[in-house]
PDB file of N, CA and C in Angstrom:
ATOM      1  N   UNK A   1      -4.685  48.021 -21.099  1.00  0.00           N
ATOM      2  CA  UNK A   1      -5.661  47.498 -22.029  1.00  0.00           C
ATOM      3  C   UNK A   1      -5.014  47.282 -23.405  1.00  0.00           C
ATOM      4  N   UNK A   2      -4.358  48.218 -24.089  1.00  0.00           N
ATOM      5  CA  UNK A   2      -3.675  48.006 -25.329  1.00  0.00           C
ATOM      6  C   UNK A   2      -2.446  46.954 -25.026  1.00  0.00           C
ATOM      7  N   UNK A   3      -1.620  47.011 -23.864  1.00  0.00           N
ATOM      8  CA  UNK A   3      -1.093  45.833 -23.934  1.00  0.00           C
ATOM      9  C   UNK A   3      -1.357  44.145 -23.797  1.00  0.00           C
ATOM     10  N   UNK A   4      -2.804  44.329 -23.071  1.00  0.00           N
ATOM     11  CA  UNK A   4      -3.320  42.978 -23.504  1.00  0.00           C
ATOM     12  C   UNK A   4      -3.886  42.714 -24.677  1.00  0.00           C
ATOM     13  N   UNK A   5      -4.129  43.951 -25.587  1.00  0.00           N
ATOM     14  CA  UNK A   5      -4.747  43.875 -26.807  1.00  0.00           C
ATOM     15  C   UNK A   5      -3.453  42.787 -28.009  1.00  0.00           C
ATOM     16  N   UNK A   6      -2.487  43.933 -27.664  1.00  0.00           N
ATOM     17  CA  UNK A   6      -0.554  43.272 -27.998  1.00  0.00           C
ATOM     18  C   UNK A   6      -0.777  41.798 -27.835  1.00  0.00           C
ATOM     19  N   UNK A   7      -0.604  41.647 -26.557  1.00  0.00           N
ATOM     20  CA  UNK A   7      -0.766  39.894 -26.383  1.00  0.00           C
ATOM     21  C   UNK A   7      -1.548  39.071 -26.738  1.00  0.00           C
ATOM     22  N   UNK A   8      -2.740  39.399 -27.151  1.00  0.00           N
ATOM     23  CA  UNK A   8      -3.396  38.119 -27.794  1.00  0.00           C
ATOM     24  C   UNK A   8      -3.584  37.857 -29.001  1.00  0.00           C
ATOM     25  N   UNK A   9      -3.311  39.526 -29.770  1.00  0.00           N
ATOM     26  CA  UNK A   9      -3.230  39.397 -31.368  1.00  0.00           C
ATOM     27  C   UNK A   9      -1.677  38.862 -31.279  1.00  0.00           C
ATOM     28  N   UNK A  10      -0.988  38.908 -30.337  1.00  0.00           N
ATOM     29  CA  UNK A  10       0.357  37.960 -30.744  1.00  0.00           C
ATOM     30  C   UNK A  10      -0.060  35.996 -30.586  1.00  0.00           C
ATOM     31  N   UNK A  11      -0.475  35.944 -29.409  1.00  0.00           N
ATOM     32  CA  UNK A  11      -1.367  34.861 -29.556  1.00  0.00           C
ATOM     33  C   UNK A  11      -2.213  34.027 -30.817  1.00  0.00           C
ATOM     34  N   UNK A  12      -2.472  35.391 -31.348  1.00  0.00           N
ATOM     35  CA  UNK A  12      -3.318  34.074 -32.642  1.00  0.00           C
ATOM     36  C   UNK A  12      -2.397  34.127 -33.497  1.00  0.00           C
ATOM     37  N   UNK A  13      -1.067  35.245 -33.809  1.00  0.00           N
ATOM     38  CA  UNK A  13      -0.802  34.815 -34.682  1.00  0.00           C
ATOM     39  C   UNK A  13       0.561  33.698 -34.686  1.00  0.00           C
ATOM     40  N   UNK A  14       0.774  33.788 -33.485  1.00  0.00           N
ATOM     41  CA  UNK A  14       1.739  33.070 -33.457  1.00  0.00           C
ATOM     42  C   UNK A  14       0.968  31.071 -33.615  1.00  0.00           C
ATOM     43  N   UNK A  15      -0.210  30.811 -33.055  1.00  0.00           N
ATOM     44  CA  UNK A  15      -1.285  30.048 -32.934  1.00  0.00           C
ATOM     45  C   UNK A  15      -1.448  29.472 -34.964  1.00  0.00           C
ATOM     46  N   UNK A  16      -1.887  30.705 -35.503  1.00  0.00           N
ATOM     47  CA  UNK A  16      -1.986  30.422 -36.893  1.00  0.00           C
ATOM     48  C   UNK A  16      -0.648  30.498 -37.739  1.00  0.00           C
ATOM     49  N   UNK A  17       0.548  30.984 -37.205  1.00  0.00           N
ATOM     50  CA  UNK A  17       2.100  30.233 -37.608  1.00  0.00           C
ATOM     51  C   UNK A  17       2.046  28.952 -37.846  1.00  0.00           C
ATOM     52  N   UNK A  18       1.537  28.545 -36.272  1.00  0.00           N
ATOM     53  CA  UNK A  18       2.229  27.143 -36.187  1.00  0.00           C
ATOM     54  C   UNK A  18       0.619  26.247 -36.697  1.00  0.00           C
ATOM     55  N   UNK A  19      -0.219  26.283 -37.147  1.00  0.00           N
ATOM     56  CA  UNK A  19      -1.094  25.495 -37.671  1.00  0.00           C
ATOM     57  C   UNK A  19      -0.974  25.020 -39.031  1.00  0.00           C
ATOM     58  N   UNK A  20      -0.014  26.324 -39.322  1.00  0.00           N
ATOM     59  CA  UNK A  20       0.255  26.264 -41.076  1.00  0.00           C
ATOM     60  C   UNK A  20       1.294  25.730 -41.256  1.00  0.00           C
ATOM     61  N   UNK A  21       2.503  25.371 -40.198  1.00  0.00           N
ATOM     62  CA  UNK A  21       3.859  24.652 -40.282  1.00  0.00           C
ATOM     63  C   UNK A  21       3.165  23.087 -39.976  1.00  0.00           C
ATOM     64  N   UNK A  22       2.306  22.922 -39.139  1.00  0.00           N
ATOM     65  CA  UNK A  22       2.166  21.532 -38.485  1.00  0.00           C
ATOM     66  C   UNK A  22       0.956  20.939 -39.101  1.00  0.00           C
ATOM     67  N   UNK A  23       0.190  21.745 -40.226  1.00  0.00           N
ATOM     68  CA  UNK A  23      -1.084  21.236 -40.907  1.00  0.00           C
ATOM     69  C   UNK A  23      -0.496  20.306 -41.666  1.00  0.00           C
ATOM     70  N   UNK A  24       0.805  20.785 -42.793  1.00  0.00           N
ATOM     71  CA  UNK A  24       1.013  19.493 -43.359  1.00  0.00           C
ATOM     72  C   UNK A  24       1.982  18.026 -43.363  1.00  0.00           C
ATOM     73  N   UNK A  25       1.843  17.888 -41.973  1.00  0.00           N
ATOM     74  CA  UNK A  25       2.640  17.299 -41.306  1.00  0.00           C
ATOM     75  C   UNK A  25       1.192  16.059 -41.108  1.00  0.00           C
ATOM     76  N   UNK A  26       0.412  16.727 -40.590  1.00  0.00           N
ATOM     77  CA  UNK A  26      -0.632  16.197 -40.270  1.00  0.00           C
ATOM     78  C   UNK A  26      -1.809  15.460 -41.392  1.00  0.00           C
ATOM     79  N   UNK A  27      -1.232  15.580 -42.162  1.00  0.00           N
ATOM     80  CA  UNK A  27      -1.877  14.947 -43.614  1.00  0.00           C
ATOM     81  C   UNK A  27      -1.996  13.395 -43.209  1.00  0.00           C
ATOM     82  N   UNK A  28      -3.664  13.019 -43.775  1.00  0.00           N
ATOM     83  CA  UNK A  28      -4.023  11.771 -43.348  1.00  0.00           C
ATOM     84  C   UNK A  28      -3.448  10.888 -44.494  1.00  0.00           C
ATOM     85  N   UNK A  29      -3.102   9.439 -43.670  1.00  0.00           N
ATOM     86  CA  UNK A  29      -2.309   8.374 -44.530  1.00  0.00           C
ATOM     87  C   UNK A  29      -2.923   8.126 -45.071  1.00  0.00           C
ATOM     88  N   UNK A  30      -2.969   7.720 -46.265  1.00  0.00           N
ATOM     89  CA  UNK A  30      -3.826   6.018 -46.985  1.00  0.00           C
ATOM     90  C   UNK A  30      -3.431   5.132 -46.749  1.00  0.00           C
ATOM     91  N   UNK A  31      -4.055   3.846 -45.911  1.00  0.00           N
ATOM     92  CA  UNK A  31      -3.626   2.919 -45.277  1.00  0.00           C
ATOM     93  C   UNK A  31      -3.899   2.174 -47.355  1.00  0.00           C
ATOM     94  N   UNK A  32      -3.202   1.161 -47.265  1.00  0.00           N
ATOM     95  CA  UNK A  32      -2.788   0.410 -48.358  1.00  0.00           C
ATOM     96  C   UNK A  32      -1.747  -0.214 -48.176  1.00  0.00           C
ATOM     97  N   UNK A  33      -1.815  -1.479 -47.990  1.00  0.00           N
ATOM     98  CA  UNK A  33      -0.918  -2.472 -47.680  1.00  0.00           C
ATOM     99  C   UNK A  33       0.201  -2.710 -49.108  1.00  0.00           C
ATOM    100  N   UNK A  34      -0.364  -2.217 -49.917  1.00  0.00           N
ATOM    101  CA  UNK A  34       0.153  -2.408 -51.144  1.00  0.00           C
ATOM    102  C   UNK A  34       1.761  -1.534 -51.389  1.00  0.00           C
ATOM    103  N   UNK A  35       1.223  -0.654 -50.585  1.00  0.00           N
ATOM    104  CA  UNK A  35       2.423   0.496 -50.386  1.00  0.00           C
ATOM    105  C   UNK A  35       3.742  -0.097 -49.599  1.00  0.00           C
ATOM    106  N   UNK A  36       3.163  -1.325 -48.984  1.00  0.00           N
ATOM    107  CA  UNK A  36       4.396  -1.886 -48.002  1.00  0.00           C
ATOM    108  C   UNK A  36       5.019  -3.159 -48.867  1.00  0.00           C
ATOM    109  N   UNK A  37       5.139  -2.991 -50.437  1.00  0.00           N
ATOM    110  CA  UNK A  37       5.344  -4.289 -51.292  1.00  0.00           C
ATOM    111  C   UNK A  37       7.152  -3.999 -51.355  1.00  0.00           C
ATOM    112  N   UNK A  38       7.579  -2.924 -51.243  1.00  0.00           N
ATOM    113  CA  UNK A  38       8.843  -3.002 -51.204  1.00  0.00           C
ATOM    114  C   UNK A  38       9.784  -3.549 -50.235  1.00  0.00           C
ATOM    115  N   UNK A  39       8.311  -4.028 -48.923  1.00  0.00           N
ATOM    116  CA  UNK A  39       9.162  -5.066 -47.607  1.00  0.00           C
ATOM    117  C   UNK A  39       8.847  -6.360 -47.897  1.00  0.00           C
ATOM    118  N   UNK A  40       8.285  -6.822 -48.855  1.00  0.00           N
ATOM    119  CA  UNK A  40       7.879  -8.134 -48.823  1.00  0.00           C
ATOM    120  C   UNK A  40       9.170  -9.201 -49.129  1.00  0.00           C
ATOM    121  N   UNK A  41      10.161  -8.861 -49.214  1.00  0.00           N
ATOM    122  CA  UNK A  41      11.423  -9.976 -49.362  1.00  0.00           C
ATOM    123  C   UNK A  41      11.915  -9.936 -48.059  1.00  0.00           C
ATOM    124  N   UNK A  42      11.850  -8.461 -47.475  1.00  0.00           N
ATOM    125  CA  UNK A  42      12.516  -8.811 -46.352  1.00  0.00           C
ATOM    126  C   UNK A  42      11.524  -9.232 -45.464  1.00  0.00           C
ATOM    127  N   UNK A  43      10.387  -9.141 -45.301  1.00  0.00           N
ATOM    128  CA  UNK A  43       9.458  -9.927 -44.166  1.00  0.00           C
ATOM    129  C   UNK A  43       9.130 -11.493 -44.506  1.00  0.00           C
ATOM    130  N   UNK A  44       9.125 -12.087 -46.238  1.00  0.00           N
ATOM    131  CA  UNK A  44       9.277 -13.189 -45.954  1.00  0.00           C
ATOM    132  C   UNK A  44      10.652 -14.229 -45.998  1.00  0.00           C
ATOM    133  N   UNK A  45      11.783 -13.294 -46.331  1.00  0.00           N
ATOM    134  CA  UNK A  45      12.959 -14.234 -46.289  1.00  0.00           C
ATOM    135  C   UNK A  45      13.809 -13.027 -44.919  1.00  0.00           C
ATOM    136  N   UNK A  46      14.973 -13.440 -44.974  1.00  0.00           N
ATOM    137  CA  UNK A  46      16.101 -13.495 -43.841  1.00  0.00           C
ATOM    138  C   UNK A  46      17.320 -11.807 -44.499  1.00  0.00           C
ATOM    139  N   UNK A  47      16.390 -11.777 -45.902  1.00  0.00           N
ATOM    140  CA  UNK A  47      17.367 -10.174 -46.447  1.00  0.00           C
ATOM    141  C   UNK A  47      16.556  -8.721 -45.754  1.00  0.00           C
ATOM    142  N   UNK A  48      17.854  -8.089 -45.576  1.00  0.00           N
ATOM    143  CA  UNK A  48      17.505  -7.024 -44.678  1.00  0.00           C
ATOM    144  C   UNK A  48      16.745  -5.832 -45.640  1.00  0.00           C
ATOM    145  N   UNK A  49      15.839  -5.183 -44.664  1.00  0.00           N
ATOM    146  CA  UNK A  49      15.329  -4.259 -45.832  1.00  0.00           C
ATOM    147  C   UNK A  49      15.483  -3.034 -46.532  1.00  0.00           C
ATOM    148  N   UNK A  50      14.995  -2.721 -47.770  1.00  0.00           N
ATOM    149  CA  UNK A  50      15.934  -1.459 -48.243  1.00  0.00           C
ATOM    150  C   UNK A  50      15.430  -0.194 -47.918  1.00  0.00           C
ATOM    151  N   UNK A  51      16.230   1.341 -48.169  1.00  0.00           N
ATOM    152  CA  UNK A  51      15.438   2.352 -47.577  1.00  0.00           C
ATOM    153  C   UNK A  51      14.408   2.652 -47.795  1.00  0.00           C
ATOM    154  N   UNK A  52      14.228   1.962 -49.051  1.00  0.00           N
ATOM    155  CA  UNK A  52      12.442   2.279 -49.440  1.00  0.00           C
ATOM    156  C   UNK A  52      11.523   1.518 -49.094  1.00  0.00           C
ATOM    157  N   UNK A  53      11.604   0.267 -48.599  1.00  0.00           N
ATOM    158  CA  UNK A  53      10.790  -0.100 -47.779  1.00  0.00           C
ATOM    159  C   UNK A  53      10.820   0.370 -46.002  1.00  0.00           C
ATOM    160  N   UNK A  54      11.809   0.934 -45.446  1.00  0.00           N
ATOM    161  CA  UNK A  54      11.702   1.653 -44.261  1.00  0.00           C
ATOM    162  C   UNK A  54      10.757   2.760 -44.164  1.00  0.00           C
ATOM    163  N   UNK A  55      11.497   3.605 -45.517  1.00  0.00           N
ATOM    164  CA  UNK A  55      10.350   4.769 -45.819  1.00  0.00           C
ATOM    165  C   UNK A  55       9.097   4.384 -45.837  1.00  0.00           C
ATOM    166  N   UNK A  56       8.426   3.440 -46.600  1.00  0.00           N
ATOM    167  CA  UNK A  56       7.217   3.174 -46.280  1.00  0.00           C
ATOM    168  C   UNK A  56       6.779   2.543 -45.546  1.00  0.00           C
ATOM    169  N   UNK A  57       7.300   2.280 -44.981  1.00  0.00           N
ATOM    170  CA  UNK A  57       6.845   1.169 -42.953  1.00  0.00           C
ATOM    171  C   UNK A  57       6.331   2.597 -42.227  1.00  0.00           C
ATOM    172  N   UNK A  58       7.439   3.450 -42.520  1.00  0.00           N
ATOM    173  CA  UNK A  58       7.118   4.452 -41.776  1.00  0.00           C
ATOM    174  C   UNK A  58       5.950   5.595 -41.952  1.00  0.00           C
ATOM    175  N   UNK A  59       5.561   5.633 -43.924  1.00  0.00           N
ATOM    176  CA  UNK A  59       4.622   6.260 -43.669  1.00  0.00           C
ATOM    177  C   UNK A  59       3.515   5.093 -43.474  1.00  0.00           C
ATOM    178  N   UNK A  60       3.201   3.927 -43.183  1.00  0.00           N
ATOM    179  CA  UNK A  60       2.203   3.180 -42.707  1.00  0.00           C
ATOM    180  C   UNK A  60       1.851   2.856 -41.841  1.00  0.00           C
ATOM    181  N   UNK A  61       2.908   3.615 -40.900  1.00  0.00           N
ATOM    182  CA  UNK A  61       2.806   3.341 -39.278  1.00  0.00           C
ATOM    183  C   UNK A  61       1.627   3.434 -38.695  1.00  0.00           C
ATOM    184  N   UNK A  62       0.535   4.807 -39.031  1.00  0.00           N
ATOM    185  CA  UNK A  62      -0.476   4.615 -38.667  1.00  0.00           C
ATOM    186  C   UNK A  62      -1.667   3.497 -39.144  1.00  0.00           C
ATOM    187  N   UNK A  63      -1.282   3.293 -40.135  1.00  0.00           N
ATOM    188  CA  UNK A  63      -2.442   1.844 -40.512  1.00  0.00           C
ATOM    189  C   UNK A  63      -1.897   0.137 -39.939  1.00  0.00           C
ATOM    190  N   UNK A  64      -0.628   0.459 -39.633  1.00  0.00           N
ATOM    191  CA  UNK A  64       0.073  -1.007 -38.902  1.00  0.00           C
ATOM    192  C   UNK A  64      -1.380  -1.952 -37.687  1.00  0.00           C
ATOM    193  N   UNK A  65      -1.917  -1.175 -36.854  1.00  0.00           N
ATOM    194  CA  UNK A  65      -3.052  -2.097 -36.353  1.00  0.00           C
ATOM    195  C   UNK A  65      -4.044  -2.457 -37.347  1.00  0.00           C
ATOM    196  N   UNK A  66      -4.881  -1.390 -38.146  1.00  0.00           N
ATOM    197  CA  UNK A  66      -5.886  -2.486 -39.147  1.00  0.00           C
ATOM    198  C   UNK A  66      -5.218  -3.003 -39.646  1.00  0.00           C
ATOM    199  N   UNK A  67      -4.026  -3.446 -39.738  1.00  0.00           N
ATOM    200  CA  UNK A  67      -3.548  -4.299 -40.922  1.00  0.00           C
ATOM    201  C   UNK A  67      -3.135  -5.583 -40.108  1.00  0.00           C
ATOM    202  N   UNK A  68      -2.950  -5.408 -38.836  1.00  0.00           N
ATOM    203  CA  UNK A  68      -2.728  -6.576 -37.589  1.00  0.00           C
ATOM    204  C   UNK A  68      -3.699  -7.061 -37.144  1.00  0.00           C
ATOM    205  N   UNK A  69      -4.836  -6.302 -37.081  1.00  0.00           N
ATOM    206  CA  UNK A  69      -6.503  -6.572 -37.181  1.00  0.00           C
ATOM    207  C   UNK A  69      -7.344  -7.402 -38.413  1.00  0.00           C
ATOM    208  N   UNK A  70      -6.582  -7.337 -39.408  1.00  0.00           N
ATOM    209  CA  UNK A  70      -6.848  -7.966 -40.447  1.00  0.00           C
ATOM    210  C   UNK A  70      -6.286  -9.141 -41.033  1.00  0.00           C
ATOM    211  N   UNK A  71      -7.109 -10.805 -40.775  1.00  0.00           N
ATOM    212  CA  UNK A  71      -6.528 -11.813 -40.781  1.00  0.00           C
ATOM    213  C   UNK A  71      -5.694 -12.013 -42.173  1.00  0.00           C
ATOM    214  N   UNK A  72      -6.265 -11.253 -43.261  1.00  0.00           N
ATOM    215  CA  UNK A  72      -5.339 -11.787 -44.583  1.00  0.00           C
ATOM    216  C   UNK A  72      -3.979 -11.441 -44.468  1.00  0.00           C
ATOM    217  N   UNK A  73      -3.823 -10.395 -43.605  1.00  0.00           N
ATOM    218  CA  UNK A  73      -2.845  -8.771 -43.764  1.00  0.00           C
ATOM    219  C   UNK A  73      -1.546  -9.776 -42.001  1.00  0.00           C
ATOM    220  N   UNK A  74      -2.910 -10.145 -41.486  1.00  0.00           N
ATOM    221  CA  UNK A  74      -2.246 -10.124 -39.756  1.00  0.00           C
ATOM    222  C   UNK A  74      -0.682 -11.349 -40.352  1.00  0.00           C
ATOM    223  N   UNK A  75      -0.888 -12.063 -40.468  1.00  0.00           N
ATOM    224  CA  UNK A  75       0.151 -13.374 -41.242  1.00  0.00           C
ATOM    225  C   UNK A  75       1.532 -12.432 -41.596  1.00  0.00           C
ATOM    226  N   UNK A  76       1.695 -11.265 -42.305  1.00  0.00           N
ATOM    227  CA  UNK A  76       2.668 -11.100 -43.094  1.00  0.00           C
ATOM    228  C   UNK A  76       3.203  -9.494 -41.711  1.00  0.00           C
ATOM    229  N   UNK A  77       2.150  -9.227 -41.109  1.00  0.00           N
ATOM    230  CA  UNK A  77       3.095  -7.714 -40.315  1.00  0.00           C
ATOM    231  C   UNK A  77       3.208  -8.268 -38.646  1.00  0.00           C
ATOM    232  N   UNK A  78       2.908  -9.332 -38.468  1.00  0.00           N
ATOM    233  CA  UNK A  78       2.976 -10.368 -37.164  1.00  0.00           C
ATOM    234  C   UNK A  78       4.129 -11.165 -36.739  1.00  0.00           C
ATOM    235  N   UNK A  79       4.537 -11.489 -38.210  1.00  0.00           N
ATOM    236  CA  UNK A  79       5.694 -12.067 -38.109  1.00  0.00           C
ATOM    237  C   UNK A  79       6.846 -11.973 -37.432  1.00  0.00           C
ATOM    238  N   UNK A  80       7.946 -12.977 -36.821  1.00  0.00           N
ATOM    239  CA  UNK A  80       9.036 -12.591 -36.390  1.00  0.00           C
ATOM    240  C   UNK A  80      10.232 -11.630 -37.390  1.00  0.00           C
ATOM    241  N   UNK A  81      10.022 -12.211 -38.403  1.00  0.00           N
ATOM    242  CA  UNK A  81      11.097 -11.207 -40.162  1.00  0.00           C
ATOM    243  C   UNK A  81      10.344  -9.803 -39.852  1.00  0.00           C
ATOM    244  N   UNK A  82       8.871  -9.912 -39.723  1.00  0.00           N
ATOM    245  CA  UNK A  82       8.517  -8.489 -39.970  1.00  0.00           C
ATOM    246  C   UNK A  82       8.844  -7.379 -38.521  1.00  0.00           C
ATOM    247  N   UNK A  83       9.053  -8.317 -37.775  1.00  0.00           N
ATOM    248  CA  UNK A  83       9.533  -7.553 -36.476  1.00  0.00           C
ATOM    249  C   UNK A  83      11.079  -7.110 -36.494  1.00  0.00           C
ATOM    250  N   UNK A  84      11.908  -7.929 -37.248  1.00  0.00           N
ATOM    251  CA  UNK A  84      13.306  -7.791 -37.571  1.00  0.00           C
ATOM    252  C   UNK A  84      12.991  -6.474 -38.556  1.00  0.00           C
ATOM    253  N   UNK A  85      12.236  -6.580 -39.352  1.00  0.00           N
ATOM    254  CA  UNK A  85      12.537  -5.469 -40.274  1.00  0.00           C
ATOM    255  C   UNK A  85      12.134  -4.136 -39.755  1.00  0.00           C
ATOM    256  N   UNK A  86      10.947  -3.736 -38.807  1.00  0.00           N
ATOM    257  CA  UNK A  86      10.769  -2.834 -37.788  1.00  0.00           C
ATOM    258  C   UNK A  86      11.888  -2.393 -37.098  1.00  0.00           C
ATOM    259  N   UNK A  87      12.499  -3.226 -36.436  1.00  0.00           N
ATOM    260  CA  UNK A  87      13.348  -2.935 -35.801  1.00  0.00           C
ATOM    261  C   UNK A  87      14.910  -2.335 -36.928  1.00  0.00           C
ATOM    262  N   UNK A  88      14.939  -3.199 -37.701  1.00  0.00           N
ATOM    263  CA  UNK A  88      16.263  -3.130 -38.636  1.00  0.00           C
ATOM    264  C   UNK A  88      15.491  -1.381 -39.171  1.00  0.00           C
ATOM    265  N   UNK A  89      14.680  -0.908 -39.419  1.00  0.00           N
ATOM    266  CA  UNK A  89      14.252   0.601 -39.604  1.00  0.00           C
ATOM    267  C   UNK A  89      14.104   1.716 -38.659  1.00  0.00           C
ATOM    268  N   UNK A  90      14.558   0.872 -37.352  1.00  0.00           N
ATOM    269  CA  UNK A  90      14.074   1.733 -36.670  1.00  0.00           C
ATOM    270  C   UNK A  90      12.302   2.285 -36.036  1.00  0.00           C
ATOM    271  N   UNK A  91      11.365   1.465 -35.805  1.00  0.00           N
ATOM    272  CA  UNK A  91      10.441   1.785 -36.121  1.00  0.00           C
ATOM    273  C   UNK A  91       9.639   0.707 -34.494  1.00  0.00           C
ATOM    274  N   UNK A  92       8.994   1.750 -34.147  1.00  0.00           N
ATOM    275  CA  UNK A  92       8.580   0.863 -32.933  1.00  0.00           C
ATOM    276  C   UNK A  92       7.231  -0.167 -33.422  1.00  0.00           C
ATOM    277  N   UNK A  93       6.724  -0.869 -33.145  1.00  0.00           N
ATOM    278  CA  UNK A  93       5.471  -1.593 -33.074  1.00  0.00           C
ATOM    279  C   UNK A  93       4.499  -1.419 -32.373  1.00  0.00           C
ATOM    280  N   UNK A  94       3.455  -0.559 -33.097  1.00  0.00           N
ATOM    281  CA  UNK A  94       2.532   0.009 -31.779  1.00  0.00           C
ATOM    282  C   UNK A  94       1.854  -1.146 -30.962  1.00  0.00           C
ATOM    283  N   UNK A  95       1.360  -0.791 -30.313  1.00  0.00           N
ATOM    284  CA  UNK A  95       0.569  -1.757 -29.295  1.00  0.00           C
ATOM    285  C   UNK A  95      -1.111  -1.436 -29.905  1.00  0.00           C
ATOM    286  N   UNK A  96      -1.583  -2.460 -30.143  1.00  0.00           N
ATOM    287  CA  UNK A  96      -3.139  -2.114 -30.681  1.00  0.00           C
ATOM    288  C   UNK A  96      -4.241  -2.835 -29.929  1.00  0.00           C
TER     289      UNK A  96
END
């Protein structure tokens, strides 16, 4: 009995370790297209893009479908450049 007592208070705490390592990981994006202005040379011309626009492709990854969903937005992250620059970051293209 005390050793199952052992095991499950190891259970939560090992449970509330990892909630507190992976909570802020889990921090919700602000989708804002505005944030992706440091790719806009390389999605509308043929120059490759810089790390700071990778960095922020990447934290926008989760807003990449409303923004493919969105006809003003769909034009500029649809593109063939903007697929070069995904790729030139490393960065897959979700499927939406």
């Amino acid at each position: 009995m005390v050793m199952m007592k052992a095991t499950w208070v190891s259970v939560f705490a090992l449970a509330a370790v990892l909630l507190l390592v992976l909570l802020p990981a889990a921090e919700a994006v602000t989708c804002s297209p505005m944030q992706l202005s440091p790719c806009a040379a390389a999605i509308t011309s043929s120059s490759p893009p810089s790390a700071l626009c990778c960095a922020r492709l990447k934290e926008q990854k989760p807003c990449l479908c409303g923004y493919m969903r969105n006809p003003s937005l769909r034009r500029f992250v649809s593109t063939p450049n903007a697929r070069k620059v995904s790729n030139h970051c490393r960065l897959a293209i979700p499927r939406c």
